[in-house]
Protein backbone atom coordinates (compact mmCIF):
# COMPACT_ATOMS: atom_id res chain seq x y z
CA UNK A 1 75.10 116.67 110.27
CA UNK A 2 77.10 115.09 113.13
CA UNK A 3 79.62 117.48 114.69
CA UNK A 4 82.33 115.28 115.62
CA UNK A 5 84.43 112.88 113.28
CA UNK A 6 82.61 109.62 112.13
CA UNK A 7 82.98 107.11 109.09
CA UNK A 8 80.09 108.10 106.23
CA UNK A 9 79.94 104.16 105.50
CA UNK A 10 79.21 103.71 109.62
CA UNK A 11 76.07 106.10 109.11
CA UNK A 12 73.68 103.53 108.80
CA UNK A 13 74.83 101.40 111.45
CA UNK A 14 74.65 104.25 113.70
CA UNK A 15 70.95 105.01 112.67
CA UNK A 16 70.04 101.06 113.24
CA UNK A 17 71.59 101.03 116.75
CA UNK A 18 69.30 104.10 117.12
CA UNK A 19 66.26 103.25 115.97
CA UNK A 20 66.70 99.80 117.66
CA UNK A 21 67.01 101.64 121.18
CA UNK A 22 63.81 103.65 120.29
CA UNK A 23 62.22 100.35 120.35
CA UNK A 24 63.92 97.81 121.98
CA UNK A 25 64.04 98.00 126.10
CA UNK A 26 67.27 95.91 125.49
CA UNK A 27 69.27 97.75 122.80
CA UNK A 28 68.25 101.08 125.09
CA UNK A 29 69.63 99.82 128.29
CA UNK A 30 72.84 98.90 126.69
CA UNK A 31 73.31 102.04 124.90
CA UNK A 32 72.10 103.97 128.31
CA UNK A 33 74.47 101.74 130.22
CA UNK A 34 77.88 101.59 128.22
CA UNK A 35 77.48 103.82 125.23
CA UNK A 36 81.08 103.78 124.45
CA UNK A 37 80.67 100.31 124.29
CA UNK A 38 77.58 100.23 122.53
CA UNK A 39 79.13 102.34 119.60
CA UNK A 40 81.93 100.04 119.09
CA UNK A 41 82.42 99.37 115.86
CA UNK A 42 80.36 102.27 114.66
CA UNK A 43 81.91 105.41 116.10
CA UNK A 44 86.00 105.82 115.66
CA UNK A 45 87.91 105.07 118.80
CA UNK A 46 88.96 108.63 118.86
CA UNK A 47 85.76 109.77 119.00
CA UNK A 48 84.80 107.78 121.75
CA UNK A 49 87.67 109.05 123.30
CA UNK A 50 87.10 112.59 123.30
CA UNK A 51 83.11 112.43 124.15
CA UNK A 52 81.27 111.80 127.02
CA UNK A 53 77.99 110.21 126.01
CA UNK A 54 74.90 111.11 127.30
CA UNK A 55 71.39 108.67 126.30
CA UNK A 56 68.60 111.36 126.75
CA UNK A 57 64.77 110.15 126.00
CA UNK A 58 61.70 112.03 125.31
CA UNK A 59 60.75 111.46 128.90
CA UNK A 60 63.64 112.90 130.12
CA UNK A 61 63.49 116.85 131.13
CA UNK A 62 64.22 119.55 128.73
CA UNK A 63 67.86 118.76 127.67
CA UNK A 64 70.07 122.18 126.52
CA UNK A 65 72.01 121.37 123.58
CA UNK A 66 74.26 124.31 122.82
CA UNK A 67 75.45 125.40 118.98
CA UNK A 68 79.08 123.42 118.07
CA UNK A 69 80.38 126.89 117.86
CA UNK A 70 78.61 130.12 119.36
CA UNK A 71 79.12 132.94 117.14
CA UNK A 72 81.84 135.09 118.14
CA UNK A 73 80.67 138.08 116.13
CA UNK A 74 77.56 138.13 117.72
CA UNK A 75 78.23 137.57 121.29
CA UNK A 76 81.20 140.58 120.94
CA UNK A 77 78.46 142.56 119.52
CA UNK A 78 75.66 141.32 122.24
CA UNK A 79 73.39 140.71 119.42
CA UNK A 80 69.43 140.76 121.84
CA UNK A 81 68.01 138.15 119.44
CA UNK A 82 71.10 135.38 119.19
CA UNK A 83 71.89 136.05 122.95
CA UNK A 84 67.88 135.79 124.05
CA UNK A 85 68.21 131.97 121.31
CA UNK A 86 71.21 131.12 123.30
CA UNK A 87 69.27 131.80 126.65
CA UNK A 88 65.88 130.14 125.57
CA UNK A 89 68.23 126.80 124.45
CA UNK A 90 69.90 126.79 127.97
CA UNK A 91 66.80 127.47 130.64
């Protein structure tokens, strides 16, 4: 599920533009280059507005992509086992 606003009828688009990129040098250098501009029309300005975009590859090094929302409970409580998952996502 995405974690930032977007249109449900826009979904598809946005999985075309993607799976375009995973095969076309083109469509991936555009959406590397400009994403903002590359999600026109797909992604609500606000959106675009808020994020910065980031076009990561396979290729690329291990990329850390934190939880939308870190539990609060268990990071007051020092939980070992969520704080050693938050650790292993971030090294």
């Amino acid at each position: 599920m995405a974690r930032f606003p977007y249109r449900k009828d826009k979904v598809a688009d946005l999985g075309r533009l993607l799976a375009q990129a995973a095969v076309d040098e083109q469509t991936r250098s555009r959406l590397q280059d400009d994403p903002k501009a590359a999600l026109n029309g797909i992604l609500p300005g606000v959106t675009k507005d808020l994020f910065s975009f980031e076009v990561v590859s396979e290729a690329d090094q291990k990329i850390a992509v934190l939880p939308y929302r870190l539990n609060k409970t268990k990071l007051a409580n020092q939980d070992p086992e969520y704080l050693a998952s938050v650790a292993a996502t971030i090294q």
